[in-house]
Protein backbone atom coordinates (compact mmCIF):
# COMPACT_ATOMS: atom_id res chain seq x y z
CA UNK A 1 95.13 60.41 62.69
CA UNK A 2 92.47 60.52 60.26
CA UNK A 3 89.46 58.15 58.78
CA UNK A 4 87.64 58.03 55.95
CA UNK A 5 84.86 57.71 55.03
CA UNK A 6 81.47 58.56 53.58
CA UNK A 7 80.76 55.85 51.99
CA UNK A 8 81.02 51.86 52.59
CA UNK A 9 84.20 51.09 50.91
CA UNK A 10 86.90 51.79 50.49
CA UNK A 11 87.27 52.08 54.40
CA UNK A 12 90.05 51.95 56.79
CA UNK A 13 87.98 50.69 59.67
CA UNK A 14 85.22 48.81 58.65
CA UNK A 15 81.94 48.04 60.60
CA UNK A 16 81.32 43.98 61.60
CA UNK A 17 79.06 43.46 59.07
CA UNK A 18 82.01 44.02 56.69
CA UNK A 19 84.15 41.33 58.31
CA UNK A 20 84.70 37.75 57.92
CA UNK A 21 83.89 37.67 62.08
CA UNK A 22 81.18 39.97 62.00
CA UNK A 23 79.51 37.70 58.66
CA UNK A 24 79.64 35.09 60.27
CA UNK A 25 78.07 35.77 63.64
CA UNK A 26 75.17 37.03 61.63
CA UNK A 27 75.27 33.74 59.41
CA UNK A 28 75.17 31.62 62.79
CA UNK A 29 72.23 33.80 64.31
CA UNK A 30 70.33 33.40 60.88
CA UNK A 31 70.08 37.11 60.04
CA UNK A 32 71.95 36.28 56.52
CA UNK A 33 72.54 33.07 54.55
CA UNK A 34 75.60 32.27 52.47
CA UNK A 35 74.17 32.77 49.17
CA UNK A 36 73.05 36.46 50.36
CA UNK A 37 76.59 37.09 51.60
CA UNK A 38 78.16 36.17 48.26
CA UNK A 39 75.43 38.30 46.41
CA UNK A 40 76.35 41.03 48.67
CA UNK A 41 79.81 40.85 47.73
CA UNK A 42 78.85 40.30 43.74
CA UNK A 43 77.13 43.54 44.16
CA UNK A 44 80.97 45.19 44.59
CA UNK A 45 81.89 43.65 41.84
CA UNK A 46 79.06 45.08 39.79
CA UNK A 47 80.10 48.32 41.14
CA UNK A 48 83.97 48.16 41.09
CA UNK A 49 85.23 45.91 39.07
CA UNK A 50 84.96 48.00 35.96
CA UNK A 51 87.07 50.75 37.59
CA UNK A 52 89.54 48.40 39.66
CA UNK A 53 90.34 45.71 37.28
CA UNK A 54 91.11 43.39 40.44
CA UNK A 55 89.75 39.77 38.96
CA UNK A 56 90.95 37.82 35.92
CA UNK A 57 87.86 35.29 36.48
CA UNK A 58 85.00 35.60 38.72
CA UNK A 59 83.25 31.91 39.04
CA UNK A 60 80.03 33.46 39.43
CA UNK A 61 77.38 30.29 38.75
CA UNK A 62 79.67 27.86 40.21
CA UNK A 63 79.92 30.17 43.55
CA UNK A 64 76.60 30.64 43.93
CA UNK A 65 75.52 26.97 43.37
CA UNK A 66 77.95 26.52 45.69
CA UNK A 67 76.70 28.57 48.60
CA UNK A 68 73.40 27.08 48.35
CA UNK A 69 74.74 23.79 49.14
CA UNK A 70 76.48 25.48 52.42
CA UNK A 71 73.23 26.65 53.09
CA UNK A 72 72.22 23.38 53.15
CA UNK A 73 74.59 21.95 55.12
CA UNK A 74 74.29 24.27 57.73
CA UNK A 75 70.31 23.42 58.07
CA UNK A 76 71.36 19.76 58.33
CA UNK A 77 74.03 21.06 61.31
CA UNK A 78 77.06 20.33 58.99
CA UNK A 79 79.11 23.93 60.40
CA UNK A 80 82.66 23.59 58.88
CA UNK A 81 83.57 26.66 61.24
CA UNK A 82 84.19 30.37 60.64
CA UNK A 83 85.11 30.69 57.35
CA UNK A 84 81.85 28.61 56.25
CA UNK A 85 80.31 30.66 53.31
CA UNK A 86 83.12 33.67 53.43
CA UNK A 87 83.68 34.16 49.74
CA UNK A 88 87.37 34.02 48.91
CA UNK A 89 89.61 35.36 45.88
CA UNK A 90 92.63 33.58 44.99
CA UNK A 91 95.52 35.33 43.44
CA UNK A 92 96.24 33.61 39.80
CA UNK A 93 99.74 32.25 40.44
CA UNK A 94 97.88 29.50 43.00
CA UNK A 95 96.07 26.58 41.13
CA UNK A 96 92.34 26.43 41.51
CA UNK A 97 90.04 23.20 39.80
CA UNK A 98 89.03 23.91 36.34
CA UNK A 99 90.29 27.50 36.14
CA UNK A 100 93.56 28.97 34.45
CA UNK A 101 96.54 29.70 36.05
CA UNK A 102 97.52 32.92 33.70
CA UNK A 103 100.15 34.30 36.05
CA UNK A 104 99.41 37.61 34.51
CA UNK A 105 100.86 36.22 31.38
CA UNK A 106 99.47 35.50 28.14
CA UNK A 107 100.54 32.33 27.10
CA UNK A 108 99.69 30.37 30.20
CA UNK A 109 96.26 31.83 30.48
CA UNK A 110 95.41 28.83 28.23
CA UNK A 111 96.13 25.88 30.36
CA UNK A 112 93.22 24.31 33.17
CA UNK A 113 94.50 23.58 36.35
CA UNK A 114 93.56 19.82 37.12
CA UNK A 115 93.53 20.16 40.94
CA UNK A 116 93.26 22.60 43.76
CA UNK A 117 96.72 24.00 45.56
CA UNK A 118 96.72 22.44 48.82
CA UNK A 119 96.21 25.86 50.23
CA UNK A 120 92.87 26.27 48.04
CA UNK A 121 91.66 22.11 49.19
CA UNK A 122 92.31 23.63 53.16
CA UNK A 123 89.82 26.86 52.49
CA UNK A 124 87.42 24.40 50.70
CA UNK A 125 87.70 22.71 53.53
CA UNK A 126 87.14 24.99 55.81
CA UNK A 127 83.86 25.72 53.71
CA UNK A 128 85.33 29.27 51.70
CA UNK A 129 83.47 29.80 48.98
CA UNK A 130 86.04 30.44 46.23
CA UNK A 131 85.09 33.18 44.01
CA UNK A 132 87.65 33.18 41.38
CA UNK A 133 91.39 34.37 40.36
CA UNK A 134 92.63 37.59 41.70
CA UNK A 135 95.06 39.97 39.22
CA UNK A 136 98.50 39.13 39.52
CA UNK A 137 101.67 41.28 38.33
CA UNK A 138 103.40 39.20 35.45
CA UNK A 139 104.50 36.07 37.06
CA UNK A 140 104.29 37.69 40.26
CA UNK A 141 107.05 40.35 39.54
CA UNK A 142 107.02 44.60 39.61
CA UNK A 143 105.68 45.19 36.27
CA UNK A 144 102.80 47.01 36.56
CA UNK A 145 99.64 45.68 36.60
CA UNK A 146 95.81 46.11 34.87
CA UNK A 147 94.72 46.88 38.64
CA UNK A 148 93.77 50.58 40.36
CA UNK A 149 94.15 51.13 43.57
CA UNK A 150 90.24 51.70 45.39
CA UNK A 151 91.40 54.75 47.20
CA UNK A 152 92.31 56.87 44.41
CA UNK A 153 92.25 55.51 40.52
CA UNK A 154 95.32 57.10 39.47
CA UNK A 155 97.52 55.05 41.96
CA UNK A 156 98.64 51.97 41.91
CA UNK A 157 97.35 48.85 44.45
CA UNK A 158 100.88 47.71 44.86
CA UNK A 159 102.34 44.70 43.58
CA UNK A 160 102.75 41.69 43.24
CA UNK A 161 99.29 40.65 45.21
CA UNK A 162 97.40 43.51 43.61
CA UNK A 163 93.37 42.34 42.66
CA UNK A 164 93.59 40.25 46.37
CA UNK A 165 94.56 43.65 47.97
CA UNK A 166 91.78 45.97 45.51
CA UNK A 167 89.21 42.89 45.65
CA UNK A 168 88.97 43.04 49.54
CA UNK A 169 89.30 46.87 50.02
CA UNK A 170 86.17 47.28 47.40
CA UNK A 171 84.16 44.53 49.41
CA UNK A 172 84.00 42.40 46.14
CA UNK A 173 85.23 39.47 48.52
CA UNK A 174 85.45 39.18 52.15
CA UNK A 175 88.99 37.88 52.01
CA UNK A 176 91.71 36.66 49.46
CA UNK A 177 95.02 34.94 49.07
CA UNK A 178 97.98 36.30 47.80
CA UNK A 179 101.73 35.82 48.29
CA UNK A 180 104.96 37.06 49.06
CA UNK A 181 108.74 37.29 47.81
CA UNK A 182 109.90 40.69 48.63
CA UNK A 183 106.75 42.75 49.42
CA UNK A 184 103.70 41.14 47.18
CA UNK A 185 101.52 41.27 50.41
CA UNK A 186 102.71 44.05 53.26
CA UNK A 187 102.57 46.80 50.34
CA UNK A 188 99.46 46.10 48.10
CA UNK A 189 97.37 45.38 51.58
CA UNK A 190 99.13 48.90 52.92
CA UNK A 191 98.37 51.04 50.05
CA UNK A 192 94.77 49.37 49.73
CA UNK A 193 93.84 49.72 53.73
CA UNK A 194 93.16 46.44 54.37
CA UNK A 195 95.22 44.07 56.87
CA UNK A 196 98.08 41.68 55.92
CA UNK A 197 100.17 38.43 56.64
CA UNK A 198 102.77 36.99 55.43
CA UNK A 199 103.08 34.09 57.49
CA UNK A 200 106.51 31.88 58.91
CA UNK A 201 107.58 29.76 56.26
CA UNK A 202 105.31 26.66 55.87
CA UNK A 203 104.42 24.34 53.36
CA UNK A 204 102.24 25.93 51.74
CA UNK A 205 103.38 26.36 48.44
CA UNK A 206 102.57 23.25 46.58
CA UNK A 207 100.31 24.27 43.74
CA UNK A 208 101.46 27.57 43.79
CA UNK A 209 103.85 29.07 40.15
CA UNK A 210 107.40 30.04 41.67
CA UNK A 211 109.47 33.24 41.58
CA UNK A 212 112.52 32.67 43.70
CA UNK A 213 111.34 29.49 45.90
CA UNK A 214 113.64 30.97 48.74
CA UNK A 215 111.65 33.43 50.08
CA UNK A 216 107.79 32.77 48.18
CA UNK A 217 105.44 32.56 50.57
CA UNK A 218 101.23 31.86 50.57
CA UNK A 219 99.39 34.41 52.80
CA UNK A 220 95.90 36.23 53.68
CA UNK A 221 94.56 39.33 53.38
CA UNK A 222 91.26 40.71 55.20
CA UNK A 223 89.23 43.71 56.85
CA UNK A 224 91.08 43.12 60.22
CA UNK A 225 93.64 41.18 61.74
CA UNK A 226 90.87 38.81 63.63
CA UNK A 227 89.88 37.88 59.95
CA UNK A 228 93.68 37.00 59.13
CA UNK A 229 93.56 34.90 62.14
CA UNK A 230 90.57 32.92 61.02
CA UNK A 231 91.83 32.73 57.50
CA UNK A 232 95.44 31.40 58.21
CA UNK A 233 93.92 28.84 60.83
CA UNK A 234 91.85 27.33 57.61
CA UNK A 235 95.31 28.09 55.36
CA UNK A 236 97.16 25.62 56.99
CA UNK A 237 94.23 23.02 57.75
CA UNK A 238 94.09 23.65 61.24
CA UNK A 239 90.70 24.49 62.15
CA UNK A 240 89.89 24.02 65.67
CA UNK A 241 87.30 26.38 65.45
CA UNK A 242 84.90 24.39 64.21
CA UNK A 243 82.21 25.11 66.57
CA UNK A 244 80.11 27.32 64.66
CA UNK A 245 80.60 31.42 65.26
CA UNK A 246 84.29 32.78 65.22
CA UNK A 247 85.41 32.71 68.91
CA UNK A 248 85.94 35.62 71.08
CA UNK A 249 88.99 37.90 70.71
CA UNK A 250 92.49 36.33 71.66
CA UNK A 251 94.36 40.17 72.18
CA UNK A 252 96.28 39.92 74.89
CA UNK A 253 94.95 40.61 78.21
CA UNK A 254 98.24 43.03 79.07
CA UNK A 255 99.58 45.91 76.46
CA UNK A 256 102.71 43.98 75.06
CA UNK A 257 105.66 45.30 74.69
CA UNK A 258 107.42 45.97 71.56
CA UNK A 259 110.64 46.92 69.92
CA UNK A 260 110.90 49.57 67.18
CA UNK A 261 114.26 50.22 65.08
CA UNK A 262 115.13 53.97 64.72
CA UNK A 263 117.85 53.35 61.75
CA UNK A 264 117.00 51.92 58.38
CA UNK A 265 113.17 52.18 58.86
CA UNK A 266 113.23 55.79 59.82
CA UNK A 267 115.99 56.96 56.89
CA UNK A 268 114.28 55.97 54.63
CA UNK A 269 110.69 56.26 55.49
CA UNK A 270 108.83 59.70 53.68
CA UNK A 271 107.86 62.34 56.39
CA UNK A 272 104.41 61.63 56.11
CA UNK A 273 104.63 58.04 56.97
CA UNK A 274 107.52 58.86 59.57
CA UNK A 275 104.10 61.31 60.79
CA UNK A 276 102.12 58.67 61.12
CA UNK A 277 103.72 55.93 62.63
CA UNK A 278 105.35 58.24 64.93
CA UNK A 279 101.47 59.34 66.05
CA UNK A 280 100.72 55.92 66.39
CA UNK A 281 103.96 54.68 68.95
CA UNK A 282 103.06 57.00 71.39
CA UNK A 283 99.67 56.01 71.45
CA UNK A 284 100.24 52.24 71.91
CA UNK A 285 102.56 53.84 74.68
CA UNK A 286 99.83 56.12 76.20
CA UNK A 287 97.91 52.32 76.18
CA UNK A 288 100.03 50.81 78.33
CA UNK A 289 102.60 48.91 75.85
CA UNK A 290 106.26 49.73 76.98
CA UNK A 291 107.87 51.04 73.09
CA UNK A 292 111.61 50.56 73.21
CA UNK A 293 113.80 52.01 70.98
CA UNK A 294 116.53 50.28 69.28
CA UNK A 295 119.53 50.39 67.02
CA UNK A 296 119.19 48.02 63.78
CA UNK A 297 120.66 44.90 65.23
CA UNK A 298 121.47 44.07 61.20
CA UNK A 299 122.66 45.44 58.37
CA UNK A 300 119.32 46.00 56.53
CA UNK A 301 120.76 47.48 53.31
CA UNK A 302 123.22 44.16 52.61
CA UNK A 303 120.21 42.13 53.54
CA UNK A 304 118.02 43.68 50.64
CA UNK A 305 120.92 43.37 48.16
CA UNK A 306 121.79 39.70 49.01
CA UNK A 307 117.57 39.31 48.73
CA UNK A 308 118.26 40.81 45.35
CA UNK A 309 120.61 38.95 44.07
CA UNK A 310 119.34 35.26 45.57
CA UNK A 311 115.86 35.97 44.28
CA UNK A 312 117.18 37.43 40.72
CA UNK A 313 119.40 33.77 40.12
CA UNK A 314 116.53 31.58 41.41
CA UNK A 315 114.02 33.43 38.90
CA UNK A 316 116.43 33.07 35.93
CA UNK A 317 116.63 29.45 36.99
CA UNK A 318 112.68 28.82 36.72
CA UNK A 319 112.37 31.63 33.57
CA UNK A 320 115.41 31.68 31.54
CA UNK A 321 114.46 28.95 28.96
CA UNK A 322 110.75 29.56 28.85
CA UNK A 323 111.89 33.56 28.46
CA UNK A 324 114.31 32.55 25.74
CA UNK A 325 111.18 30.63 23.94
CA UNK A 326 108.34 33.09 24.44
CA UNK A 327 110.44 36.86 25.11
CA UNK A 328 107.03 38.13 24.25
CA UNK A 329 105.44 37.13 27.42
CA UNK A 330 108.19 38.85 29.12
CA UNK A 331 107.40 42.10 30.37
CA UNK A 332 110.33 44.39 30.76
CA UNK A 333 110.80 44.72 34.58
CA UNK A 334 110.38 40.81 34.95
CA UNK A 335 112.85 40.47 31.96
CA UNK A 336 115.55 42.77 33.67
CA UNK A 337 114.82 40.75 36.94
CA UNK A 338 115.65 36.95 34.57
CA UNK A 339 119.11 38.33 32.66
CA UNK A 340 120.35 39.91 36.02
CA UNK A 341 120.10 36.75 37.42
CA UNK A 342 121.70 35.02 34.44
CA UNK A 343 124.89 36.89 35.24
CA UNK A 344 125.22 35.11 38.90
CA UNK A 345 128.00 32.50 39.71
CA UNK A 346 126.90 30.01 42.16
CA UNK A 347 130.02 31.06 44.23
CA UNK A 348 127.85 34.93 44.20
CA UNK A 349 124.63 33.39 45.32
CA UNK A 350 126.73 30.94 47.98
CA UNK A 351 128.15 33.86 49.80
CA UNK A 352 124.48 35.99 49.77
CA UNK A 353 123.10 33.14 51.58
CA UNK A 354 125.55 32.87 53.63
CA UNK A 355 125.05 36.36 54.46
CA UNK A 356 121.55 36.05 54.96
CA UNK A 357 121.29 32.87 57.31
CA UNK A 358 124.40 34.77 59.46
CA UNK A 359 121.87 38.20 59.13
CA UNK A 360 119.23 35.72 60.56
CA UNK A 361 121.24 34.49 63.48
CA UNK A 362 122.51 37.48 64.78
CA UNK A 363 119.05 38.97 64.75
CA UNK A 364 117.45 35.73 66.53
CA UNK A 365 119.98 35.88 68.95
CA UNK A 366 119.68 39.78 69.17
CA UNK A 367 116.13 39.75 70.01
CA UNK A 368 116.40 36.46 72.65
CA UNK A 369 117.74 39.39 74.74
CA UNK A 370 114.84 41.86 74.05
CA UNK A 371 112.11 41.97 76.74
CA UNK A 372 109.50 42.02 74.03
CA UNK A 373 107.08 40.18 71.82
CA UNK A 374 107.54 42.04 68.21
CA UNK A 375 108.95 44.40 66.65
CA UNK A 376 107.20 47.32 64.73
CA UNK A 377 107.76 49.36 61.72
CA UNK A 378 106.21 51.24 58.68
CA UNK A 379 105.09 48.88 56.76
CA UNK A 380 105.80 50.92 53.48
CA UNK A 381 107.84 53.48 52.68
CA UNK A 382 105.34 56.08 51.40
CA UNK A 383 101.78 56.21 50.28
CA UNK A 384 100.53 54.38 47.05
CA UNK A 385 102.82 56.22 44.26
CA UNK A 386 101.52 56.59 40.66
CA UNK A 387 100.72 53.51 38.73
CA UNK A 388 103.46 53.36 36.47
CA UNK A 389 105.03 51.35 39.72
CA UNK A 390 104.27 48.83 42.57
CA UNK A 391 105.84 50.49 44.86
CA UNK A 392 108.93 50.24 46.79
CA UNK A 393 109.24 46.83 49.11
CA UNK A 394 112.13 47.77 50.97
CA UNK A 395 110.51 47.52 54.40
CA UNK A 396 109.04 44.26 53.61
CA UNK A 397 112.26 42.61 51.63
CA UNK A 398 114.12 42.29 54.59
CA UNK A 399 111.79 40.32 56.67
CA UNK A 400 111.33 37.58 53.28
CA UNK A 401 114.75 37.19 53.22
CA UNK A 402 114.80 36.52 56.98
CA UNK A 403 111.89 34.35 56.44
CA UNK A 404 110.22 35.92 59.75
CA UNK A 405 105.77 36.85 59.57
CA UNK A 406 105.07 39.94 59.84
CA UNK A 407 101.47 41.35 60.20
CA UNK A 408 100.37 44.90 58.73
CA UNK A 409 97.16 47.03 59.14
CA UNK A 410 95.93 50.51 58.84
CA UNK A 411 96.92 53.16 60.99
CA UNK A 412 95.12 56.43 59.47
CA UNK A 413 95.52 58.47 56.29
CA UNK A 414 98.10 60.47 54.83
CA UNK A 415 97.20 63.88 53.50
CA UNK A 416 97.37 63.09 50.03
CA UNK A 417 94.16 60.95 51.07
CA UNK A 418 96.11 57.30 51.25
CA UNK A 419 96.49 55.06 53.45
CA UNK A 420 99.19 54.39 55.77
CA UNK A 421 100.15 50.98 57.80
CA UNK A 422 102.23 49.68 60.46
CA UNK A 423 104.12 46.55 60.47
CA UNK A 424 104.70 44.27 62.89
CA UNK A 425 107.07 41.40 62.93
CA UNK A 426 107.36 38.07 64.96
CA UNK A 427 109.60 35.49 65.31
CA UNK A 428 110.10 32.73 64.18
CA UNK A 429 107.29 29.76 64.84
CA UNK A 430 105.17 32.62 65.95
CA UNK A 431 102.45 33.36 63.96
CA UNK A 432 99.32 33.50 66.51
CA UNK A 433 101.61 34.74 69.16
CA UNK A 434 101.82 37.69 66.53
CA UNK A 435 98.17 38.01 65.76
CA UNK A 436 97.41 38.55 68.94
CA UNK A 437 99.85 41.09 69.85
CA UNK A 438 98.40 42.91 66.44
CA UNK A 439 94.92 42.63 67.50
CA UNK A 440 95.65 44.70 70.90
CA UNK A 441 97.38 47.18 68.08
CA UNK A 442 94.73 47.50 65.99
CA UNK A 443 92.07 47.68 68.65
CA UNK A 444 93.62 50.56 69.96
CA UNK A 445 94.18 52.33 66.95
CA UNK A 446 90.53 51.75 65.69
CA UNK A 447 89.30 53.31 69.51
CA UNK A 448 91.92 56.36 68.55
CA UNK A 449 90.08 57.34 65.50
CA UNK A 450 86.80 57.10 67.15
């Protein structure tokens, strides 16, 4: 495998002092403050942002008025744990206090939000500076959007998460939120190098403009899956870390074992990816973790029609009157996505959820008799293509529809230059357990391409 690079960012493996961890160890030992962290980061910006196009609105003055007063606290001992002073970017379908929600539309770039999404009042919480409002695909769909990928200008970031994805690969925020319905957060974090998660379902959502309420899903991307850790612990307003510095690494002591599905993922995956992930297996298994190969317990290709066709009728039921209204706000791919799902009968949808909850069991009660903890794939099916697209989400679709977290991070570069991830999925109720088993992955593929 190979790693980039000569210079700071965009980088597939990035020093400490490039992490939310790393920050804040240095914050804690006094060798940085919180207003010098989100200056350092507002430097990116001054240097990216006119090529990347990855913010709609950066809160500068409010930001920075706001990490003096975390300065403050933290002189008066008031440490609201490890995300205290990390500055944040919020993709702009999620309400924020006194900024637009424009879900990369026109007309509803007008409107103030009144209050904070509940995810957004748990990273305030936690003390996350919030920055601004990330570059969204029109209302979260595959039309393209204003946003380059970091890596190479003439590609695209991936959809429908795409400024979160560029903002945190440039270093223009140490973190951001985005969110998933097919593949808004495994591909744009893929193509971009950074690390991903699309958590289990939660309740997370409140605050946040719908697509297909199904499968949408809040979730965090970062440098490295530690920082995804620390981010979905202040997501979900658990933060028992509240004792100052991040605390140590939680990999697992053991190499895990894990599952990986020959069928599907590898038919469709381009040879260069196919390369790459192939590389990477046998070093996990040169590690220590046991790799067993499996057949596709499910039929993958009914499950990302029936995803399809659930998330095409649930989108014409939240867009269909306000498309009818204002067809000028209407982009074409999100348009195509609203009629199609004009055309299904309830009886349609009934029998593609049907499908999918059946998909669901058979796979849970597939994998009760794995000896494993995950299960790992590609986490795209090629590089970043050209930016007349998002990208393809078929290796992500699946695992919305299932409603499973899955995990994704770097594993080298293609040799067009681009990045390339893994994926790894859990099961269900098992976020952390997943983490952790992705931190021993990442750890050894970061000693790899040492």
């Amino acid at each position: 495998m190979t790693s980039k690079s000569s210079s700071e960012y965009p980088r597939l493996f990035p020093p400490p002092q490039h992490t939310i961890a790393g920050v804040g160890r240095a914050l804690r030992q006094r060798q940085t403050s919180c207003a010098q962290i989100l200056e350092g980061c507002l430097a990116q910006v001054d240097e990216w942002e006119s090529k990347v196009h990855a913010w709609v609105i950066l809160d500068r003055d409010k930001a920075l008025e706001e990490a003096r007063e975390l300065d403050n606290e933290l002189k008066s001992g008031n440490d609201r744990g490890p995300l205290h002073g990390i500055p944040i970017g919020i993709k702009d379908i999620i309400d924020v206090a006194g900024l637009p929600t424009a879900c990369g539309s026109k007309r509803w770039s007008y409107g103030i939000s009144c209050r904070d999404a509940d995810v957004v009042t748990h990273l305030l919480e936690a003390g996350a500076l919030i920055m601004g409002k990330t570059v969204t695909t029109p209302y979260a769909w595959i039309d393209p959007p204003i946003t380059r990928n970091p890596w190479n200008l003439e590609r695209t970031p991936g959809g429908s998460s795409s400024g979160s994805a560029a903002a945190v690969a440039c270093g223009m925020c140490l973190g951001a939120i985005g969110s998933q319905t097919g593949g808004s957060i495994t591909r744009p974090a893929s193509f971009c190098g950074i690390a991903g998660m699309k958590p289990d379902k939660r309740l997370l959502n409140h605050g946040v403009k719908p697509l297909a309420p199904s499968f949408d899903q809040v979730g965090a991307m970062a440098r490295t899956v530690e920082d995804l850790r620390l981010i979905l612990r202040a997501m979900e307003g658990t933060n028992p870390d509240h004792t100052g510095a991040p605390p140590a690494s939680t990999s697992p002591a053991i190499p895990p074992r894990l599952g990986r599905f020959r069928g599907f993922f590898e038919r469709r995956a381009d040879p260069a990816v196919n390369r790459l992930f192939n590389e990477v297996s046998q070093i996990f298994a040169n590690e220590g973790a046991r790799v067993v190969e499996l057949d596709d317990p499910i039929d993958f290709e009914q499950i990302l029609k029936d995803h399809r066709l659930v998330m095409a009728a649930e989108a014409a039921m939240i867009h269909s009157a306000w498309m009818k209204e204002y067809s000028d706000d209407y982009p074409p791919r999100i348009r195509e996505l609203v009629v199609e799902g004009e055309s299904v009968d309830a009886a349609e949808r009934l029998r593609a959820n049907k499908r999918s909850i059946d998909a669901l069991v058979n796979y849970l009660e597939a994998s009760s008799k794995w000896d494993f903890g995950v299960i790992i794939t590609p986490a795209t099916v090629s590089t970043a293509p050209d930016p007349s697209t998002t990208g393809d989400p078929a290796f992500n679709s699946p695992w919305s529809c299932l409603r499973l977290p899955t995990v994704s991070f770097p594993i080298g570069l293609a040799a067009d230059g681009l990045p390339v991830a893994i994926q790894l999925v859990g099961n269900k109720r098992r976020d952390f357990e997943l983490l952790q088993i992705a931190q021993w992955c990442e750890q050894v593929v970061r000693s790899s391409c040492q």
